[in-house]
C-alpha atoms as a PDB file:
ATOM      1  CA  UNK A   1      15.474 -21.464  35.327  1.00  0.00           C
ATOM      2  CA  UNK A   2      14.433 -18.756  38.090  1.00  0.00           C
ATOM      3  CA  UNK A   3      12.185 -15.853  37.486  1.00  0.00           C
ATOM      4  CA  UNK A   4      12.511 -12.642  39.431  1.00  0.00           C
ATOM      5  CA  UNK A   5       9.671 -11.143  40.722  1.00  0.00           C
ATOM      6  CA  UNK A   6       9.071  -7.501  42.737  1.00  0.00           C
ATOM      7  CA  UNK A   7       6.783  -7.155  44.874  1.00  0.00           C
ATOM      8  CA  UNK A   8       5.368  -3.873  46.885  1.00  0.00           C
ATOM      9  CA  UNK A   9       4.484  -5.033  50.558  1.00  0.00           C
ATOM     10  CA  UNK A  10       2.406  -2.482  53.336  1.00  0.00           C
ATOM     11  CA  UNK A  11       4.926  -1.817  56.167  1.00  0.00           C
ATOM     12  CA  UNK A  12       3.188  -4.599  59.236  1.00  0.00           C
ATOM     13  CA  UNK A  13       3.624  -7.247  56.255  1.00  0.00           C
ATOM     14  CA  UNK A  14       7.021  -6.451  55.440  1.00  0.00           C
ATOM     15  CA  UNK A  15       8.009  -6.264  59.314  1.00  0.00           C
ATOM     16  CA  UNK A  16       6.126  -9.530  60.304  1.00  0.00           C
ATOM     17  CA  UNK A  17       7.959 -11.073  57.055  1.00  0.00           C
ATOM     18  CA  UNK A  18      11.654 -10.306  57.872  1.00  0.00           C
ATOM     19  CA  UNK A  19      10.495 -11.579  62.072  1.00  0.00           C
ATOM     20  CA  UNK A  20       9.422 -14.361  60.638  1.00  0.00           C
ATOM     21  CA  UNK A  21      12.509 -14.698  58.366  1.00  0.00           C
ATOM     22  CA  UNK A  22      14.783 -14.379  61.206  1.00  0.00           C
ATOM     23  CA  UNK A  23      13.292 -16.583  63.782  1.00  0.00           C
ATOM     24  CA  UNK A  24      13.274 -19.256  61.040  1.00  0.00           C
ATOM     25  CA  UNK A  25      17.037 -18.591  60.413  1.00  0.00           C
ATOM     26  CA  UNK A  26      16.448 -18.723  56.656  1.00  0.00           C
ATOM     27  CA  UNK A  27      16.666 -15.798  54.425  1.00  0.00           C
ATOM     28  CA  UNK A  28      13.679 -13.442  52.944  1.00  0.00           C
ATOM     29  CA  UNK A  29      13.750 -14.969  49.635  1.00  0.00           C
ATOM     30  CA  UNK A  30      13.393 -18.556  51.714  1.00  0.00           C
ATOM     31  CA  UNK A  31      10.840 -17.475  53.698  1.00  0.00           C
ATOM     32  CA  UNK A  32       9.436 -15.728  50.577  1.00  0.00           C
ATOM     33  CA  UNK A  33       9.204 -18.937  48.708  1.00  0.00           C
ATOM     34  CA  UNK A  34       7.898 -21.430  51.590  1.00  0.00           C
ATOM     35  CA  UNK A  35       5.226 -19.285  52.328  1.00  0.00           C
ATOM     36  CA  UNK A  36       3.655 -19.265  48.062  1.00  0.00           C
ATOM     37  CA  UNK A  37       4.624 -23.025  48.295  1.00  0.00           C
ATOM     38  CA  UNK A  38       2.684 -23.725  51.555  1.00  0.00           C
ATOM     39  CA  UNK A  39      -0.591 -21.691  50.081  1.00  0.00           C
ATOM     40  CA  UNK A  40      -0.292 -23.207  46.659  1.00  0.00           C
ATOM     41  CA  UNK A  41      -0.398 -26.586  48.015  1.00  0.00           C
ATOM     42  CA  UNK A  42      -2.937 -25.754  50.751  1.00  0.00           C
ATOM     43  CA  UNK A  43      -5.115 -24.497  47.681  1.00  0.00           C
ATOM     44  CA  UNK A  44      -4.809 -27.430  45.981  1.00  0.00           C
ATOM     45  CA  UNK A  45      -6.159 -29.593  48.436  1.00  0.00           C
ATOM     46  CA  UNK A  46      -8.824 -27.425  48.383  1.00  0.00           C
ATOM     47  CA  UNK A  47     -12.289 -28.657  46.855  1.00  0.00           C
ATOM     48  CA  UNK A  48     -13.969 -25.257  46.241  1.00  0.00           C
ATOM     49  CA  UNK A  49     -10.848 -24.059  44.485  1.00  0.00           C
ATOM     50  CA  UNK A  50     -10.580 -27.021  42.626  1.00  0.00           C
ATOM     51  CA  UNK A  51     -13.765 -26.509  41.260  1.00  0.00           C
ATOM     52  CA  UNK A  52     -12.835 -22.823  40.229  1.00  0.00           C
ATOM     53  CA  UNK A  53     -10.075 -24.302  38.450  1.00  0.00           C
ATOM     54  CA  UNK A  54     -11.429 -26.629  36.373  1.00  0.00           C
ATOM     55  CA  UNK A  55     -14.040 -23.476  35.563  1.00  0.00           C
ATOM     56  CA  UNK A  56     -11.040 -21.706  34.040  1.00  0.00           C
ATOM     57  CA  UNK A  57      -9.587 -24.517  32.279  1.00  0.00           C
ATOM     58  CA  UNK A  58     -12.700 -25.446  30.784  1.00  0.00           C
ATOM     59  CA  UNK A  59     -13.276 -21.651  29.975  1.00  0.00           C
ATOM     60  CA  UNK A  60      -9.748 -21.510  28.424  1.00  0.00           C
ATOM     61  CA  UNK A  61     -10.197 -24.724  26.601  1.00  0.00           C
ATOM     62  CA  UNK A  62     -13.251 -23.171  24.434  1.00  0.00           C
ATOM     63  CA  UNK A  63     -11.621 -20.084  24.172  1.00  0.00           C
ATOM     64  CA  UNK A  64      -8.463 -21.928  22.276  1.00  0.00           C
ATOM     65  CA  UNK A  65     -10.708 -24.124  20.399  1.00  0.00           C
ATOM     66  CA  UNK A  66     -12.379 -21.008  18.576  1.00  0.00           C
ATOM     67  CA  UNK A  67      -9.341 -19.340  17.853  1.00  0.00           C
ATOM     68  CA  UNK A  68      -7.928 -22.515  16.119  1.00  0.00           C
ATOM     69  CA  UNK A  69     -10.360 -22.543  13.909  1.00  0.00           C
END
């Protein structure tokens, strides 16, 4: 299932966005979408942000034990 999102961007983003879009030939939503795929996997490969994750998880992890108590 899709989710909809908005999102607000500052007027150079927006422009370089819809260049970008075009000179790709795909749409905004396309271009949209490669771009969070392309820096979610580029984060994941990431050691330092690894690291941050498994922070949270571990954080979250506690934080869930205690309230099942």
């Amino acid at each position: 299932m899709t989710k909809n999102f908005t999102i607000r961007l500052d007027p150079d983003l927006a422009s370089d966005t819809e260049a970008l879009a075009r000179a790709e030939g795909w749409s905004l939503n396309e271009t949209i979408k490669v771009a969070l795929r392309e820096a979610i996997e580029r984060r994941q490969n990431d050691p330092d942000f690894r690291v941050r994750l498994r922070t949270i998880i571990e954080q979250d992890r506690e934080l869930l034990e205690r309230l099942a108590k």
